[in-house]
C-alpha atoms as a PDB file:
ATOM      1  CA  UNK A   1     -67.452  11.012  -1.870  1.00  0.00           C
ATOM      2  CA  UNK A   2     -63.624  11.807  -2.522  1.00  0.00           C
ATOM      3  CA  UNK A   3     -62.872  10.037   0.559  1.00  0.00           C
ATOM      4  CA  UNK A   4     -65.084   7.173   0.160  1.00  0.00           C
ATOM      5  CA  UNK A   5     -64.020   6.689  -4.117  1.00  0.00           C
ATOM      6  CA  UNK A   6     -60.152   6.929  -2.703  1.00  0.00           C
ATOM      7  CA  UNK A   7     -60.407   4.583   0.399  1.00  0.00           C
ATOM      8  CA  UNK A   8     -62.122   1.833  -2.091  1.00  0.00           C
ATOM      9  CA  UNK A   9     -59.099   2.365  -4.472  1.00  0.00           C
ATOM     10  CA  UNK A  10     -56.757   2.086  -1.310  1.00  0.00           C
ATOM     11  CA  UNK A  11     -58.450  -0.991   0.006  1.00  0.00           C
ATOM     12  CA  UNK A  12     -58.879  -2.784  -3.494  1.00  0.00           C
ATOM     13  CA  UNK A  13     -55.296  -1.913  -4.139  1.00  0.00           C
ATOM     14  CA  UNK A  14     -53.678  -3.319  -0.859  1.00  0.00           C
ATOM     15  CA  UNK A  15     -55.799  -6.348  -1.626  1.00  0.00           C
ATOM     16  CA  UNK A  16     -54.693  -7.325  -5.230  1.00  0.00           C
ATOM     17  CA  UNK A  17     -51.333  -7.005  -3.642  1.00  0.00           C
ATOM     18  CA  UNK A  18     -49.525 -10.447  -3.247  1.00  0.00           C
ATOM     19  CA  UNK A  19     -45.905 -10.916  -1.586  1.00  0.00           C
ATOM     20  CA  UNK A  20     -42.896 -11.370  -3.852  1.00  0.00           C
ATOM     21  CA  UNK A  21     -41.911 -14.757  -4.146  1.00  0.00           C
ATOM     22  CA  UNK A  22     -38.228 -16.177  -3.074  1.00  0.00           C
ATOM     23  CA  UNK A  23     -36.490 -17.676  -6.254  1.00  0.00           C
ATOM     24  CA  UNK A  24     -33.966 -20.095  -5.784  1.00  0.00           C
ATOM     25  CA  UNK A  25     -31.371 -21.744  -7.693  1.00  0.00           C
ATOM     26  CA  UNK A  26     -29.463 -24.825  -7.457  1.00  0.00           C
ATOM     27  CA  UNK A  27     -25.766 -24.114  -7.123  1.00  0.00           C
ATOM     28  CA  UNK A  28     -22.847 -26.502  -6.462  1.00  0.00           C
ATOM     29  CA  UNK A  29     -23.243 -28.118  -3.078  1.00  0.00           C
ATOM     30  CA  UNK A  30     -26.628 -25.902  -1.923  1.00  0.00           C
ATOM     31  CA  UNK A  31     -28.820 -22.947  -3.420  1.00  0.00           C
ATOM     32  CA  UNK A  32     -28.845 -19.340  -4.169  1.00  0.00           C
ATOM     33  CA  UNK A  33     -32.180 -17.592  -2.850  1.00  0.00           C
ATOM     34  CA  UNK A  34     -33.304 -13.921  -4.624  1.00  0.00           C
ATOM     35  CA  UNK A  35     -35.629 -11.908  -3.899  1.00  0.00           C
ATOM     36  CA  UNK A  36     -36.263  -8.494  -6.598  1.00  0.00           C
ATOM     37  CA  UNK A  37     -32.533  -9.472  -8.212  1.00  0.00           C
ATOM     38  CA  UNK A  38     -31.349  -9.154  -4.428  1.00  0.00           C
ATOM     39  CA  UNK A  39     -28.996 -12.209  -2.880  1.00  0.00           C
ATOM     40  CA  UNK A  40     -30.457 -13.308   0.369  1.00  0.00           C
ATOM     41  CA  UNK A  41     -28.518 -14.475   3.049  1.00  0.00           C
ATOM     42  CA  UNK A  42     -30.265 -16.594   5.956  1.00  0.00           C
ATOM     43  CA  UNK A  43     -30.576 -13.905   8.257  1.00  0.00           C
ATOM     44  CA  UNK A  44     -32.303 -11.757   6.002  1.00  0.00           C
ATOM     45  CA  UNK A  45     -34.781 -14.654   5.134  1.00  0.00           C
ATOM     46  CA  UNK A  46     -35.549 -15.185   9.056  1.00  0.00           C
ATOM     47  CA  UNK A  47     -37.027 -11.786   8.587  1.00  0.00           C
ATOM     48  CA  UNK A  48     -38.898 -12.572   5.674  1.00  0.00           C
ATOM     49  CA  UNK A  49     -40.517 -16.063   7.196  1.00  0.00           C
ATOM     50  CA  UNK A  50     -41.990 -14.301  10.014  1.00  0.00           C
ATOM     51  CA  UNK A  51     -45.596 -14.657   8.969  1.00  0.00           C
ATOM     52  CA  UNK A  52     -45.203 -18.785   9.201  1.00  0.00           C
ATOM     53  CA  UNK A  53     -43.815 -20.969  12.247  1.00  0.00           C
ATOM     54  CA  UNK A  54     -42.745 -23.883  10.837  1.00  0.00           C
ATOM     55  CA  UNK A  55     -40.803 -21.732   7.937  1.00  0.00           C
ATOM     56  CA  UNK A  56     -39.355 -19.794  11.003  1.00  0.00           C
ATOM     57  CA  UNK A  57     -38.207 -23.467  13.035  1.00  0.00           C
ATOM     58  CA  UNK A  58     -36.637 -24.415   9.520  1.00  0.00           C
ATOM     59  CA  UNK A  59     -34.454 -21.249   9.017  1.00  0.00           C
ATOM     60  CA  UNK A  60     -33.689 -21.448  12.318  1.00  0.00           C
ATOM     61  CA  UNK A  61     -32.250 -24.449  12.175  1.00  0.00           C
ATOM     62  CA  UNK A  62     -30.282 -23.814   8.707  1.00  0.00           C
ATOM     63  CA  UNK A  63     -28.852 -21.077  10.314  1.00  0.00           C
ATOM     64  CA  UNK A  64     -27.676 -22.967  13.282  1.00  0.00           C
ATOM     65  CA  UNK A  65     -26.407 -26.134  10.851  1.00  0.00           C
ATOM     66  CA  UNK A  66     -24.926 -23.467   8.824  1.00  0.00           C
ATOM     67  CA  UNK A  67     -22.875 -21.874  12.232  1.00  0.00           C
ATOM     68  CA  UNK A  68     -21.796 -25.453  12.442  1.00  0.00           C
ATOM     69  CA  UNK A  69     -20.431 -26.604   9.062  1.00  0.00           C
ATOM     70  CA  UNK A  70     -18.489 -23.018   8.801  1.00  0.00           C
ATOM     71  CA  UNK A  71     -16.811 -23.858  12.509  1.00  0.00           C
ATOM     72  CA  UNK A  72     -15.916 -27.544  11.791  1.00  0.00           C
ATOM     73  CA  UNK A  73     -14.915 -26.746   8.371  1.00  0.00           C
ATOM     74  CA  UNK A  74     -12.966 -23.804   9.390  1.00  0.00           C
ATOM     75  CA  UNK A  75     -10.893 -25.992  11.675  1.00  0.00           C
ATOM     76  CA  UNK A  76     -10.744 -28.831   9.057  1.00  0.00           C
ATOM     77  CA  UNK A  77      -9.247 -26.400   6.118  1.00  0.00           C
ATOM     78  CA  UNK A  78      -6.413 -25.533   9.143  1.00  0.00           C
ATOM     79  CA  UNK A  79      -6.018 -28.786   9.924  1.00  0.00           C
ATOM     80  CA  UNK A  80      -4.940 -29.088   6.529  1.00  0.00           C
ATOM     81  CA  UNK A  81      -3.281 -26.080   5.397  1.00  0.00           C
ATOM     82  CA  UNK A  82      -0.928 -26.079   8.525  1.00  0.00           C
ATOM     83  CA  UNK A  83       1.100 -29.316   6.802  1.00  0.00           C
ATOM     84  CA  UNK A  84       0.737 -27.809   3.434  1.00  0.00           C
ATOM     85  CA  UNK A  85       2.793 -24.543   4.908  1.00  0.00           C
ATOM     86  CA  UNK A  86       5.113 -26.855   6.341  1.00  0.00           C
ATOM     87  CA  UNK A  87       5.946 -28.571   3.466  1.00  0.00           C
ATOM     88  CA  UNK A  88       6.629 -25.773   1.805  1.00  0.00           C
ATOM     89  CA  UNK A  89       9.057 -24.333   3.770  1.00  0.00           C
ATOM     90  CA  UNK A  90      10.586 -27.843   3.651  1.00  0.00           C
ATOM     91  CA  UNK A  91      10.251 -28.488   6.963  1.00  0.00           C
ATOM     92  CA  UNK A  92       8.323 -31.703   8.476  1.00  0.00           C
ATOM     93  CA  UNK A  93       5.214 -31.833   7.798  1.00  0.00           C
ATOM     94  CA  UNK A  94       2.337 -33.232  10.295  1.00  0.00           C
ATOM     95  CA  UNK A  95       0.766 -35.591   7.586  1.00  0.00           C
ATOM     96  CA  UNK A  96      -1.724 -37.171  10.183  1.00  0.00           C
ATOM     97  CA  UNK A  97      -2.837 -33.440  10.872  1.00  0.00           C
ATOM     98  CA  UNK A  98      -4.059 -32.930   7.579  1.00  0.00           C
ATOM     99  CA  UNK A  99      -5.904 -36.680   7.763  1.00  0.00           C
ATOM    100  CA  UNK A 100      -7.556 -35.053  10.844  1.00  0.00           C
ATOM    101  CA  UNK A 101      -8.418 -31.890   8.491  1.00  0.00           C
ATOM    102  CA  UNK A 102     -10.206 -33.790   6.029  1.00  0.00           C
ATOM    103  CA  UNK A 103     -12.142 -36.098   8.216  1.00  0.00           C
ATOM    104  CA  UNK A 104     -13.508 -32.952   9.438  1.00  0.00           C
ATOM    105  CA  UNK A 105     -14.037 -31.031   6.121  1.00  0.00           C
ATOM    106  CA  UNK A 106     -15.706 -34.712   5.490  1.00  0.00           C
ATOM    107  CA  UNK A 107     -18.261 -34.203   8.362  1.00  0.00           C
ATOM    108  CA  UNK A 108     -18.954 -29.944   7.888  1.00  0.00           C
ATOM    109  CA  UNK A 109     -20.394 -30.737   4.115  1.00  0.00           C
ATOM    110  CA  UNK A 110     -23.012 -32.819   4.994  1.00  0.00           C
ATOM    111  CA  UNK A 111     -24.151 -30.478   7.783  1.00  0.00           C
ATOM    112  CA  UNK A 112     -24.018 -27.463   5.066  1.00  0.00           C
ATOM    113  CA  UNK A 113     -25.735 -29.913   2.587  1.00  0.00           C
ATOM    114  CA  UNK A 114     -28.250 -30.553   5.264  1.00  0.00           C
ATOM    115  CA  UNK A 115     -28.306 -26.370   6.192  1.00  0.00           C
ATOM    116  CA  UNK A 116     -29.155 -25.769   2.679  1.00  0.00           C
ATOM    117  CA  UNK A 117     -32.050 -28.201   2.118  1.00  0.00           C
ATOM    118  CA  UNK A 118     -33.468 -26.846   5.340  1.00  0.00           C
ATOM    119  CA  UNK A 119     -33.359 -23.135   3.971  1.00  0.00           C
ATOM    120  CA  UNK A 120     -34.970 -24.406   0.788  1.00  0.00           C
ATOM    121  CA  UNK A 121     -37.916 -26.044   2.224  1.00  0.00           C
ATOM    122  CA  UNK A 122     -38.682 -22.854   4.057  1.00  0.00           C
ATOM    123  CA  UNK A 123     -38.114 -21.142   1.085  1.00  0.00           C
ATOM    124  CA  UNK A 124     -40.747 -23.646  -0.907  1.00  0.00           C
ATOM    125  CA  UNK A 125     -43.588 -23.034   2.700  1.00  0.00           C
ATOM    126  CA  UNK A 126     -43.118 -19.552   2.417  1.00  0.00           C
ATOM    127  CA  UNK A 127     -43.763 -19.229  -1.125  1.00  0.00           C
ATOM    128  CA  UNK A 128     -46.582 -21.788  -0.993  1.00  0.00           C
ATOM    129  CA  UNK A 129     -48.122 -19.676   1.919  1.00  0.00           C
ATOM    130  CA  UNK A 130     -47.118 -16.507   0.108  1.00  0.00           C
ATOM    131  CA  UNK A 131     -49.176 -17.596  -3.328  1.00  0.00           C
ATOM    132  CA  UNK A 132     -52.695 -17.141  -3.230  1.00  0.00           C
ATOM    133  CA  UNK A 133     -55.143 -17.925  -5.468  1.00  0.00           C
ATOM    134  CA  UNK A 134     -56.698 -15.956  -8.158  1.00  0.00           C
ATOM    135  CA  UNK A 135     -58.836 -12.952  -7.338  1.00  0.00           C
ATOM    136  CA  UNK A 136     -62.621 -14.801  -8.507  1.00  0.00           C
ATOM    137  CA  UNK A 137     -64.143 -10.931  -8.155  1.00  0.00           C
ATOM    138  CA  UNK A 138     -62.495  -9.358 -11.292  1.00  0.00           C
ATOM    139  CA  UNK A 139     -61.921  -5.356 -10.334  1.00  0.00           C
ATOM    140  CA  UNK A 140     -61.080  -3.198 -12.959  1.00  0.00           C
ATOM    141  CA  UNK A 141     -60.331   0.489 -13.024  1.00  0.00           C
ATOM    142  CA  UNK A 142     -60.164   2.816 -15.946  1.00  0.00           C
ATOM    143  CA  UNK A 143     -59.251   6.041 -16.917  1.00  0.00           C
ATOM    144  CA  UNK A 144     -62.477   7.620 -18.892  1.00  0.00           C
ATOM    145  CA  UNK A 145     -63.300  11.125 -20.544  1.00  0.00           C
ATOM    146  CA  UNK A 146     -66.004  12.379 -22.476  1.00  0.00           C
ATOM    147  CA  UNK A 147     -67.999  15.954 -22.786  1.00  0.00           C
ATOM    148  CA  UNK A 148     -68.790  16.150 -19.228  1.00  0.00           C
ATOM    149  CA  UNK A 149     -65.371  15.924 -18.218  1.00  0.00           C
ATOM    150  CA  UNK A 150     -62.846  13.068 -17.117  1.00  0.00           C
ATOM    151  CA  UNK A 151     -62.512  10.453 -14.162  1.00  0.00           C
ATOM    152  CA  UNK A 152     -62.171   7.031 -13.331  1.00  0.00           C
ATOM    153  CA  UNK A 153     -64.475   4.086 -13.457  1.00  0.00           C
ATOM    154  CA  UNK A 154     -64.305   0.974 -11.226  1.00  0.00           C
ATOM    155  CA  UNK A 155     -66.056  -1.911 -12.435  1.00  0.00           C
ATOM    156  CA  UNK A 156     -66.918  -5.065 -10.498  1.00  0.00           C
END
């Protein structure tokens, strides 16, 4: 009976369970996902959207867009800071190199733009997929004593 009371509580327990839900928050240029007060970075949340495909495809692809933006706008933000350093040390500066720079800075923030709007709709599936409806059978388990002794009582 031990067994039987305890695998019930087990089984009712695992079943009232529901995942956490990602938060996110719009930031400047993109969104901040959380999960328990935790920062989540897109690798972490591939490992989260396991359970559905299409949030899987989508945080694929952020992650790839992501790869992208930081490459192109890596190279842009040289493009540009090599003339800065050059005018600094009063030399020449390569003007048309920092043009170059910022034409592709201009073209990495719409792929991160685009990056982070893919992560959030994952984010929104997941959650959606994640949130299930109300429990209709109402389970309730209390703590009782009285002169025979004490125990617990589950009521359906």
């Amino acid at each position: 009976m031990k067994k039987l009371s305890f695998l019930l509580l087990l089984f009712l327990s695992i079943t009232s369970l529901s995942a956490q839900q990602i938060e996110s928050e719009k930031v400047f240029l993109g969104y901040k996902f959380t999960m328990n007060n935790q920062r989540l970075d897109l690798k972490a949340m591939k490992k989260l959207m396991i359970a559905d495909r299409e949030a899987t495809r989508l945080i694929k692809k952020a992650r790839k867009n992501k790869t992208i933006s930081t490459i192109v706008g890596s190279i842009g933000g040289s493009f540009v800071g090599i003339p800065i350093g050059a005018a600094v040390s009063n030399q020449d500066a390569p003007w048309v190199l920092a043009g170059v720079g910022a034409a592709f800075i201009g073209v990495a923030i719409p792929i991160s733009l685009r990056s982070s709007n893919q992560a959030f709709e994952a984010v929104e599936r997941i959650n959606s997929v994640n949130s299930s409806p109300p429990n209709p059978l109402q389970v309730t388990l209390n703590f009782i004593g009285n002169h025979q002794g004490v125990g617990l009582a589950l009521s359906f």
